[in-house]
PDB file of N, CA and C in Angstrom:
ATOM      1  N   UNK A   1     -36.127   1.537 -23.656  1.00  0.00           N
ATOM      2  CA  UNK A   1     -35.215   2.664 -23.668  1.00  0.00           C
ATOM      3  C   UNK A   1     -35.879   3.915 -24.250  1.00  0.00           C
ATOM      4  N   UNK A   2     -36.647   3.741 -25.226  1.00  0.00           N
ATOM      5  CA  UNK A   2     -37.596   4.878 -25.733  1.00  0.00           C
ATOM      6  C   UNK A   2     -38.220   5.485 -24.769  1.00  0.00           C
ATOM      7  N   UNK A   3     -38.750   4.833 -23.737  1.00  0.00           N
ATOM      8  CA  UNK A   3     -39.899   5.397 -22.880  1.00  0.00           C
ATOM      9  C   UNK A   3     -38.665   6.523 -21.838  1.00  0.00           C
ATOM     10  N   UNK A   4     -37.767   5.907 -21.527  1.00  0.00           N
ATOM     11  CA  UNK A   4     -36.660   6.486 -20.818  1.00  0.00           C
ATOM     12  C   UNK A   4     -36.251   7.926 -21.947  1.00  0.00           C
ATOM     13  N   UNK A   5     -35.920   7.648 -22.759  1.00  0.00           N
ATOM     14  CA  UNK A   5     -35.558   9.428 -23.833  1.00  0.00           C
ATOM     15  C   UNK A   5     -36.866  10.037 -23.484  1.00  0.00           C
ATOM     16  N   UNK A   6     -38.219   9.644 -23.504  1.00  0.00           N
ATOM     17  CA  UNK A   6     -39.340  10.326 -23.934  1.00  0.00           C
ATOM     18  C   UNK A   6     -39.426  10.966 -22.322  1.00  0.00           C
ATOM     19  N   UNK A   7     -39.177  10.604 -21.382  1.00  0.00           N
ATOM     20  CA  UNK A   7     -38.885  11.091 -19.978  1.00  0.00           C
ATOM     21  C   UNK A   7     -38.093  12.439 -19.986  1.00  0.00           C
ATOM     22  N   UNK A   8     -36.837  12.084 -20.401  1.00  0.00           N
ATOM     23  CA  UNK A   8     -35.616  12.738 -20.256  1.00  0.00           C
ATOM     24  C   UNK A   8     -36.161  14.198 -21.006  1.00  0.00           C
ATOM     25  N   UNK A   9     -36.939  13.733 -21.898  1.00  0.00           N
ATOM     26  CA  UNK A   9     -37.114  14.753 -23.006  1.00  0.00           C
ATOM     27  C   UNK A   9     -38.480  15.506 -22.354  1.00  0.00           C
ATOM     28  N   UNK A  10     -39.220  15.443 -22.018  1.00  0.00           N
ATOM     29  CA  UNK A  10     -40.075  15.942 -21.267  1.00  0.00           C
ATOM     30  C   UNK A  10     -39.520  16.447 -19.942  1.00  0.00           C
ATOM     31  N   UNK A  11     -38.836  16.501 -19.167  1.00  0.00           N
ATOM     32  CA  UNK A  11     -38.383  16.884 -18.085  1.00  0.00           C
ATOM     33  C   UNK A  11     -39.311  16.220 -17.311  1.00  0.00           C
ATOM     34  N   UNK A  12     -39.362  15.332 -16.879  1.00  0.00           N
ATOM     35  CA  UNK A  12     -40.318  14.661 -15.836  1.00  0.00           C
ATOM     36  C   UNK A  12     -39.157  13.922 -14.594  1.00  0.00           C
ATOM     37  N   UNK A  13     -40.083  14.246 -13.268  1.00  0.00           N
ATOM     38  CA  UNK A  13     -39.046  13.885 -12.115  1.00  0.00           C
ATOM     39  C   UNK A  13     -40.639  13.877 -11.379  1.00  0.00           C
ATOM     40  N   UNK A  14     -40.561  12.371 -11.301  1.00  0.00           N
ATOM     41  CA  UNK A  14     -41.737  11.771 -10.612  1.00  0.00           C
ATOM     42  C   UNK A  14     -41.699  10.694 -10.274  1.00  0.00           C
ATOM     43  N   UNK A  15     -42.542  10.034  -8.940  1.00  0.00           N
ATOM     44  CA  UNK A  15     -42.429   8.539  -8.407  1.00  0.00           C
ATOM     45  C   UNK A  15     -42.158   7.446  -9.578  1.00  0.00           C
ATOM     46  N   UNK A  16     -43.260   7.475 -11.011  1.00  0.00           N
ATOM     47  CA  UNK A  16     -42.692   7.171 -11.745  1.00  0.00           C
ATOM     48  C   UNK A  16     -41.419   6.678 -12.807  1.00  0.00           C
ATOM     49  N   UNK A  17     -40.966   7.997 -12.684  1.00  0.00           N
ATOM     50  CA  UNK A  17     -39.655   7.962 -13.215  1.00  0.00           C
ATOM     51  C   UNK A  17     -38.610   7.045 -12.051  1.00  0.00           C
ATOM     52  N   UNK A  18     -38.918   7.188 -10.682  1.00  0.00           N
ATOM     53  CA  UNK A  18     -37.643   6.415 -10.412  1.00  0.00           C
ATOM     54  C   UNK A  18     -38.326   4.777 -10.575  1.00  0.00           C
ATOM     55  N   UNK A  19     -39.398   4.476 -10.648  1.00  0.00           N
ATOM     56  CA  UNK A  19     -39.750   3.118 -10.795  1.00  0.00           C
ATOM     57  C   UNK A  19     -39.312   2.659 -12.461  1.00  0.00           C
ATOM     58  N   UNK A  20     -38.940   3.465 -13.381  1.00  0.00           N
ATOM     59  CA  UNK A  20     -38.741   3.214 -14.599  1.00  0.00           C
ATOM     60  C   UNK A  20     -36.743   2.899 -14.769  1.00  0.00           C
ATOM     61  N   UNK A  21     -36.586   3.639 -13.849  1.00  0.00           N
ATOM     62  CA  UNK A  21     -35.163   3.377 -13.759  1.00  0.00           C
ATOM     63  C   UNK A  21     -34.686   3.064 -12.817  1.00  0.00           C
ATOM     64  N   UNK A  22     -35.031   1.960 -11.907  1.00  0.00           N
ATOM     65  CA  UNK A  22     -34.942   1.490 -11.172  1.00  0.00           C
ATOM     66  C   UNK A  22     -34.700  -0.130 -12.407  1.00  0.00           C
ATOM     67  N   UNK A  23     -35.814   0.127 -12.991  1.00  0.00           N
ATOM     68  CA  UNK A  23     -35.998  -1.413 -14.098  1.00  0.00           C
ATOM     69  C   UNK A  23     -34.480  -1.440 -14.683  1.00  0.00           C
ATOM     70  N   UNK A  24     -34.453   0.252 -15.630  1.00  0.00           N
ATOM     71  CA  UNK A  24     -33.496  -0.131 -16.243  1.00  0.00           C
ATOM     72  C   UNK A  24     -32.038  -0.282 -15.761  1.00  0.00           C
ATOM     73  N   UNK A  25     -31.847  -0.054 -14.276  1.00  0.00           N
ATOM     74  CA  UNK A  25     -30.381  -0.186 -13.891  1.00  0.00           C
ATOM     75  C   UNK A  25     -30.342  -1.358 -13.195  1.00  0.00           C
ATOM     76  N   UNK A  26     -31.466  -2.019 -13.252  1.00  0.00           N
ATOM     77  CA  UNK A  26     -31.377  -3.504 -12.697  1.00  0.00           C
ATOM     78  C   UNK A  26     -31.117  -4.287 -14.085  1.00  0.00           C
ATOM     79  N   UNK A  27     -31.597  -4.049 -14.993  1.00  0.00           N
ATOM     80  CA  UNK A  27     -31.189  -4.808 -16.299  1.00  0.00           C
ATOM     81  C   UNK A  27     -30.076  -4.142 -16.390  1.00  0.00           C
ATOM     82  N   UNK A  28     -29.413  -3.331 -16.821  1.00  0.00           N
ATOM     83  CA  UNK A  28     -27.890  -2.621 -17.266  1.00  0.00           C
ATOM     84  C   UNK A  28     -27.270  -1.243 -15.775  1.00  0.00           C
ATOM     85  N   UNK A  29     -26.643  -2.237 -15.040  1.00  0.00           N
ATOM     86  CA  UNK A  29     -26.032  -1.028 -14.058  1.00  0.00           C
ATOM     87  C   UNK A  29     -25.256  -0.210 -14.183  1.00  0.00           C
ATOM     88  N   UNK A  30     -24.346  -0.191 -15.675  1.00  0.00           N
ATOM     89  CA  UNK A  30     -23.539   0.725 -16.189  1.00  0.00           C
ATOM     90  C   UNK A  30     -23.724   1.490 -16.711  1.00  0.00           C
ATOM     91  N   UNK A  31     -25.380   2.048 -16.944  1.00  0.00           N
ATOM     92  CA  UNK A  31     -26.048   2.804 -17.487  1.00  0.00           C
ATOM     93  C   UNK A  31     -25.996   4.441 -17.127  1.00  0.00           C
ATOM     94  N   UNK A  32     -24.858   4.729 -17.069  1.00  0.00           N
ATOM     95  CA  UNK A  32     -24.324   6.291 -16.465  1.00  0.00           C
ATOM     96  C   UNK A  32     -25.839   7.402 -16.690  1.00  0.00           C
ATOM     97  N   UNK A  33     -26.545   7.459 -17.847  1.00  0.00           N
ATOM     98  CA  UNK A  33     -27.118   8.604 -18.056  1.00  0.00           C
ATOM     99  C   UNK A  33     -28.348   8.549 -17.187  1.00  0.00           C
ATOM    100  N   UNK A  34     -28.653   6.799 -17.182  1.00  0.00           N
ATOM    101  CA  UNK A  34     -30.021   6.860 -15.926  1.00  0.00           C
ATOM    102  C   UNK A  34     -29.626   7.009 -14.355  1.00  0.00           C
ATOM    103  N   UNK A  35     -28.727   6.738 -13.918  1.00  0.00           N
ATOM    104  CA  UNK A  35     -27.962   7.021 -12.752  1.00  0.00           C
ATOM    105  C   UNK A  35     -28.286   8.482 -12.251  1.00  0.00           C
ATOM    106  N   UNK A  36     -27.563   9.295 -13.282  1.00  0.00           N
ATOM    107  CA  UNK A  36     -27.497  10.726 -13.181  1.00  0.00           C
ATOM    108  C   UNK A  36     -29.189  11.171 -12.527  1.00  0.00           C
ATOM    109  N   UNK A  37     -30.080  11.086 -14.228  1.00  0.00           N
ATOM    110  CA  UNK A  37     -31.425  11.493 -13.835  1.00  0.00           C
ATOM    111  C   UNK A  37     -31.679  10.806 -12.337  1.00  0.00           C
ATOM    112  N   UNK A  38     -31.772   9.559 -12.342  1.00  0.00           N
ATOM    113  CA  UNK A  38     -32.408   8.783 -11.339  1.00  0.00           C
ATOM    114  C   UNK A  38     -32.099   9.492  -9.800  1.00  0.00           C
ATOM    115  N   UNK A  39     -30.833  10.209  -9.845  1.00  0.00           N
ATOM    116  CA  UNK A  39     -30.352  11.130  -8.962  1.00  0.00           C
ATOM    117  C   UNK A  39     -30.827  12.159  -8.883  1.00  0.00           C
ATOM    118  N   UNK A  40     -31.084  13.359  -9.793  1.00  0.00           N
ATOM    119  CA  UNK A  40     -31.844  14.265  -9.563  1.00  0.00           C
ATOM    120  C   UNK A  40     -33.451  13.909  -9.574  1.00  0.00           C
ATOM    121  N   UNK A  41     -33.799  13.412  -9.744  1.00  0.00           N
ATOM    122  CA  UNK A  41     -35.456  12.823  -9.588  1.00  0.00           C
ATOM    123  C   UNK A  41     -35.309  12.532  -8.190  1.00  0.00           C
ATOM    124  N   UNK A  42     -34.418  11.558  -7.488  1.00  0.00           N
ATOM    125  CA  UNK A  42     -34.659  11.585  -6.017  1.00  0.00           C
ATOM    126  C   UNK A  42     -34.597  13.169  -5.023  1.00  0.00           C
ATOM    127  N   UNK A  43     -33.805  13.792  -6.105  1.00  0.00           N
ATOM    128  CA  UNK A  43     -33.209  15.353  -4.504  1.00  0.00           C
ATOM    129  C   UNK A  43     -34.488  16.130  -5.278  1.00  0.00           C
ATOM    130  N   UNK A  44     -35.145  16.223  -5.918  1.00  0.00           N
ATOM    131  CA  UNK A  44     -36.329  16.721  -6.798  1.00  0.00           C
ATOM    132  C   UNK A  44     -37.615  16.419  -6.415  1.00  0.00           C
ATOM    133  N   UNK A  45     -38.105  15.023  -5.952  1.00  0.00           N
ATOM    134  CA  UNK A  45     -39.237  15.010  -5.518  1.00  0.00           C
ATOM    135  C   UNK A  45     -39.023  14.652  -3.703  1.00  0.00           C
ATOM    136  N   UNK A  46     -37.488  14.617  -3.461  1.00  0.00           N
ATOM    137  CA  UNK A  46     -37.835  14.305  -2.011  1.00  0.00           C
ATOM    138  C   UNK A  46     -37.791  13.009  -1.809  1.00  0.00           C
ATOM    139  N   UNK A  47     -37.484  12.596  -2.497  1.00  0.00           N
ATOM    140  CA  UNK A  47     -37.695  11.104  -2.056  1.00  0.00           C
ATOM    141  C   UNK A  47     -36.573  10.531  -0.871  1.00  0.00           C
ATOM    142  N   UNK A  48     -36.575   9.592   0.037  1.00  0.00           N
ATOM    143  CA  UNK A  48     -36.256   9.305   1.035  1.00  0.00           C
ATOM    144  C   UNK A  48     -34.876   8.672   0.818  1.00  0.00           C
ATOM    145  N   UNK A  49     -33.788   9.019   1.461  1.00  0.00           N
ATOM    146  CA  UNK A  49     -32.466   8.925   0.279  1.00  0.00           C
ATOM    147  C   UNK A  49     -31.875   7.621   1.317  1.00  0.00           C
ATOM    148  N   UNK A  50     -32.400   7.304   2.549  1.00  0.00           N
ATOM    149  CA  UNK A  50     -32.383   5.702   3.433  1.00  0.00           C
ATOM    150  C   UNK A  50     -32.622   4.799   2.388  1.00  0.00           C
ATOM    151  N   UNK A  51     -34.248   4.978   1.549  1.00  0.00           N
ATOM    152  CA  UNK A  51     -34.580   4.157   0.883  1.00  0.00           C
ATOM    153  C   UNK A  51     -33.641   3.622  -0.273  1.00  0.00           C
ATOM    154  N   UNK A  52     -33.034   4.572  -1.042  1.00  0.00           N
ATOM    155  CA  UNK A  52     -31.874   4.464  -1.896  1.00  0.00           C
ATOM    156  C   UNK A  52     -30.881   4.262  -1.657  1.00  0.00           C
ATOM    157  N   UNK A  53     -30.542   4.309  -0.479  1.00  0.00           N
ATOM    158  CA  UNK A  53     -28.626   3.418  -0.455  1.00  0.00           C
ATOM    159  C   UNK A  53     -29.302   2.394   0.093  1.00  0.00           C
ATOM    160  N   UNK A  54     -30.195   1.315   0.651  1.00  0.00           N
ATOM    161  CA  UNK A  54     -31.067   0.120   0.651  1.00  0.00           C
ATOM    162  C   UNK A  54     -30.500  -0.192  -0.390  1.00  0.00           C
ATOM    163  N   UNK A  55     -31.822   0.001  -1.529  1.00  0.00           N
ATOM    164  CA  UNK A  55     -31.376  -0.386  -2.844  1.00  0.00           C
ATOM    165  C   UNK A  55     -29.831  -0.368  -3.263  1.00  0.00           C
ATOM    166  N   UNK A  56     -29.113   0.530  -3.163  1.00  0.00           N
ATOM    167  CA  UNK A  56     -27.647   0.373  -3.499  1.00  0.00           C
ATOM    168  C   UNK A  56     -26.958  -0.560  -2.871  1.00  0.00           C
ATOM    169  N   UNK A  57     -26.912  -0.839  -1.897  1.00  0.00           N
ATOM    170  CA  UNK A  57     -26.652  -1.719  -0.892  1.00  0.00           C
ATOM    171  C   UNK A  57     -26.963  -3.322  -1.715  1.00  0.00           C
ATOM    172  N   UNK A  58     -27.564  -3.664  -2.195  1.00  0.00           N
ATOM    173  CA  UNK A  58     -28.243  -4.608  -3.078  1.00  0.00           C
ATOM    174  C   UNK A  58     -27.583  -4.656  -4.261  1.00  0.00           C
ATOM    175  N   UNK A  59     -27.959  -3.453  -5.264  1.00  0.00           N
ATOM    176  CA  UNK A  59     -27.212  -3.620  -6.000  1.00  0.00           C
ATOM    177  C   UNK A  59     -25.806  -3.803  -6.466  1.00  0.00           C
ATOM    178  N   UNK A  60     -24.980  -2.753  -5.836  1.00  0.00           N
ATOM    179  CA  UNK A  60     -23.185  -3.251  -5.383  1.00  0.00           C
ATOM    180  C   UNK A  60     -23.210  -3.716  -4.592  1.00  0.00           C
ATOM    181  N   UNK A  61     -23.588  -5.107  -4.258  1.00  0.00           N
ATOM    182  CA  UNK A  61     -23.078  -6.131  -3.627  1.00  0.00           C
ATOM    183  C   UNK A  61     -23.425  -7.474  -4.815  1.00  0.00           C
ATOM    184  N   UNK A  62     -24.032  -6.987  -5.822  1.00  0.00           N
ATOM    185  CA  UNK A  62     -24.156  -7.634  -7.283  1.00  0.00           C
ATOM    186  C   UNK A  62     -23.371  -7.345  -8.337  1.00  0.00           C
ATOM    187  N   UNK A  63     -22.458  -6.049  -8.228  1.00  0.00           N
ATOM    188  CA  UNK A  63     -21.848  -5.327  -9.344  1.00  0.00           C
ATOM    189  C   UNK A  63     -20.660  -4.833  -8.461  1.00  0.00           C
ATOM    190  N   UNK A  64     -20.080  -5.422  -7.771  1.00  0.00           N
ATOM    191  CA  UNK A  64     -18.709  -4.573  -7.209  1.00  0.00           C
ATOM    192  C   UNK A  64     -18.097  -3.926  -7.781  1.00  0.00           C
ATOM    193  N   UNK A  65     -17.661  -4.450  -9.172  1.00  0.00           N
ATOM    194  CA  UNK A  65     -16.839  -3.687  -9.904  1.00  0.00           C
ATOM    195  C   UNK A  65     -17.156  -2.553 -11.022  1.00  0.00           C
ATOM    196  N   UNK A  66     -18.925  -2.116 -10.684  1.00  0.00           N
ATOM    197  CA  UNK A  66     -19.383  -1.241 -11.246  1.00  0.00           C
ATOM    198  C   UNK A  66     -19.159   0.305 -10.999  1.00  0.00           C
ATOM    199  N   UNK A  67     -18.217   1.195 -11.559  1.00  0.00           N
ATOM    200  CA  UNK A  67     -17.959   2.649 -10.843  1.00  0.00           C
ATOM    201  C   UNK A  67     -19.784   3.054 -11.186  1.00  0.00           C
ATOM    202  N   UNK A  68     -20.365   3.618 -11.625  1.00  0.00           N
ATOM    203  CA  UNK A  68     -21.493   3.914 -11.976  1.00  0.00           C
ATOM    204  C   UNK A  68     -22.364   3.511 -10.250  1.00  0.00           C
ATOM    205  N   UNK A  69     -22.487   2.461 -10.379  1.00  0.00           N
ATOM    206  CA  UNK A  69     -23.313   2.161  -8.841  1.00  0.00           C
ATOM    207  C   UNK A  69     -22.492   2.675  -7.680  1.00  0.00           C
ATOM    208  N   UNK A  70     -21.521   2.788  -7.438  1.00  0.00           N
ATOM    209  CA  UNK A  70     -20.516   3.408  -6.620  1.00  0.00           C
ATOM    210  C   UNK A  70     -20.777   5.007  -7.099  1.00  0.00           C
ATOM    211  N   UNK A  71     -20.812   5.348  -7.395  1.00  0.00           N
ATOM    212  CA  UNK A  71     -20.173   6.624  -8.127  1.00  0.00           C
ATOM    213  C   UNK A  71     -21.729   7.408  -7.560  1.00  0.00           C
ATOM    214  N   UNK A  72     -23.008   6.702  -7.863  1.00  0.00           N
ATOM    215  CA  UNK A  72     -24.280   7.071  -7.670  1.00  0.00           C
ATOM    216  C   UNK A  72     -24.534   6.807  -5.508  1.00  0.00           C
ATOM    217  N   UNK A  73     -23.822   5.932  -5.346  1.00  0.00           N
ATOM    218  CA  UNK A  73     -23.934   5.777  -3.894  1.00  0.00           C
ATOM    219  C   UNK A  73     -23.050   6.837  -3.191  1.00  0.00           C
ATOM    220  N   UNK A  74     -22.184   6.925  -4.058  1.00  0.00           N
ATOM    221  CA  UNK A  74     -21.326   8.356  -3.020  1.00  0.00           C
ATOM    222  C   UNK A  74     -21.988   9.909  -3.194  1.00  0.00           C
ATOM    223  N   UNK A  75     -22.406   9.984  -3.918  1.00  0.00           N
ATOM    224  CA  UNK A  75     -22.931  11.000  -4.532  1.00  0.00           C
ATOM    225  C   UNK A  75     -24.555  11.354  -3.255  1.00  0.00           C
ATOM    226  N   UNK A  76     -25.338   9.902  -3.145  1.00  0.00           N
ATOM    227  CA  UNK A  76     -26.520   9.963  -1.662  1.00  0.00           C
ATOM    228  C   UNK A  76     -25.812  10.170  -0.300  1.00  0.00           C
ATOM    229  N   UNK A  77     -24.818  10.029  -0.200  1.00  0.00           N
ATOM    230  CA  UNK A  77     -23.779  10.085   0.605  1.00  0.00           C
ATOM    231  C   UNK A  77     -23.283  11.531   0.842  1.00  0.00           C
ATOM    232  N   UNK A  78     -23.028  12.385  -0.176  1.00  0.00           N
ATOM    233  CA  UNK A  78     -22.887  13.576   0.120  1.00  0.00           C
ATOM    234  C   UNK A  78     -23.922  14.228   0.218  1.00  0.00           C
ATOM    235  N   UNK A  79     -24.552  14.082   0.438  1.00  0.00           N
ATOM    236  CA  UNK A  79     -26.311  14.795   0.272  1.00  0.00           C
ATOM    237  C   UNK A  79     -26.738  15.043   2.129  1.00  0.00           C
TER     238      UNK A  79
END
């Protein structure tokens, strides 16, 4: 979680960063504040937003009752 503040706190939005929170919302999906970043790091470097509702797709179908993973899939959705 340190390495995640030391991110946040640096302003960094890099391939990196979504591989770092990718970890941590697979260990804790209710994790609202990495959601957020993990969102602007994707519309920030461009990253391929097919590739990310994939992954979502995966993950809420593990966490149905997670608003956070929902909440982050509607959000690639309006994009």
């Amino acid at each position: 979680m340190y390495y995640f503040r030391a991110i946040v706190k640096a302003q960094e939005y890099s391939p990196r960063v979504l591989e770092l929170t990718e970890a941590i919302v697979r260990m804790n999906p209710a994790h609202y504040s990495v959601w957020q970043y993990r969102y602007q790091t994707l519309l920030r470097t461009n990253s391929p937003l097919e590739d990310e509702l994939e992954l979502m797709d995966k993950i809420a179908s593990q966490n149905l009752k997670n608003y956070q993973v929902w909440h982050h899939r509607r959000l690639l959705q309006l994009q």
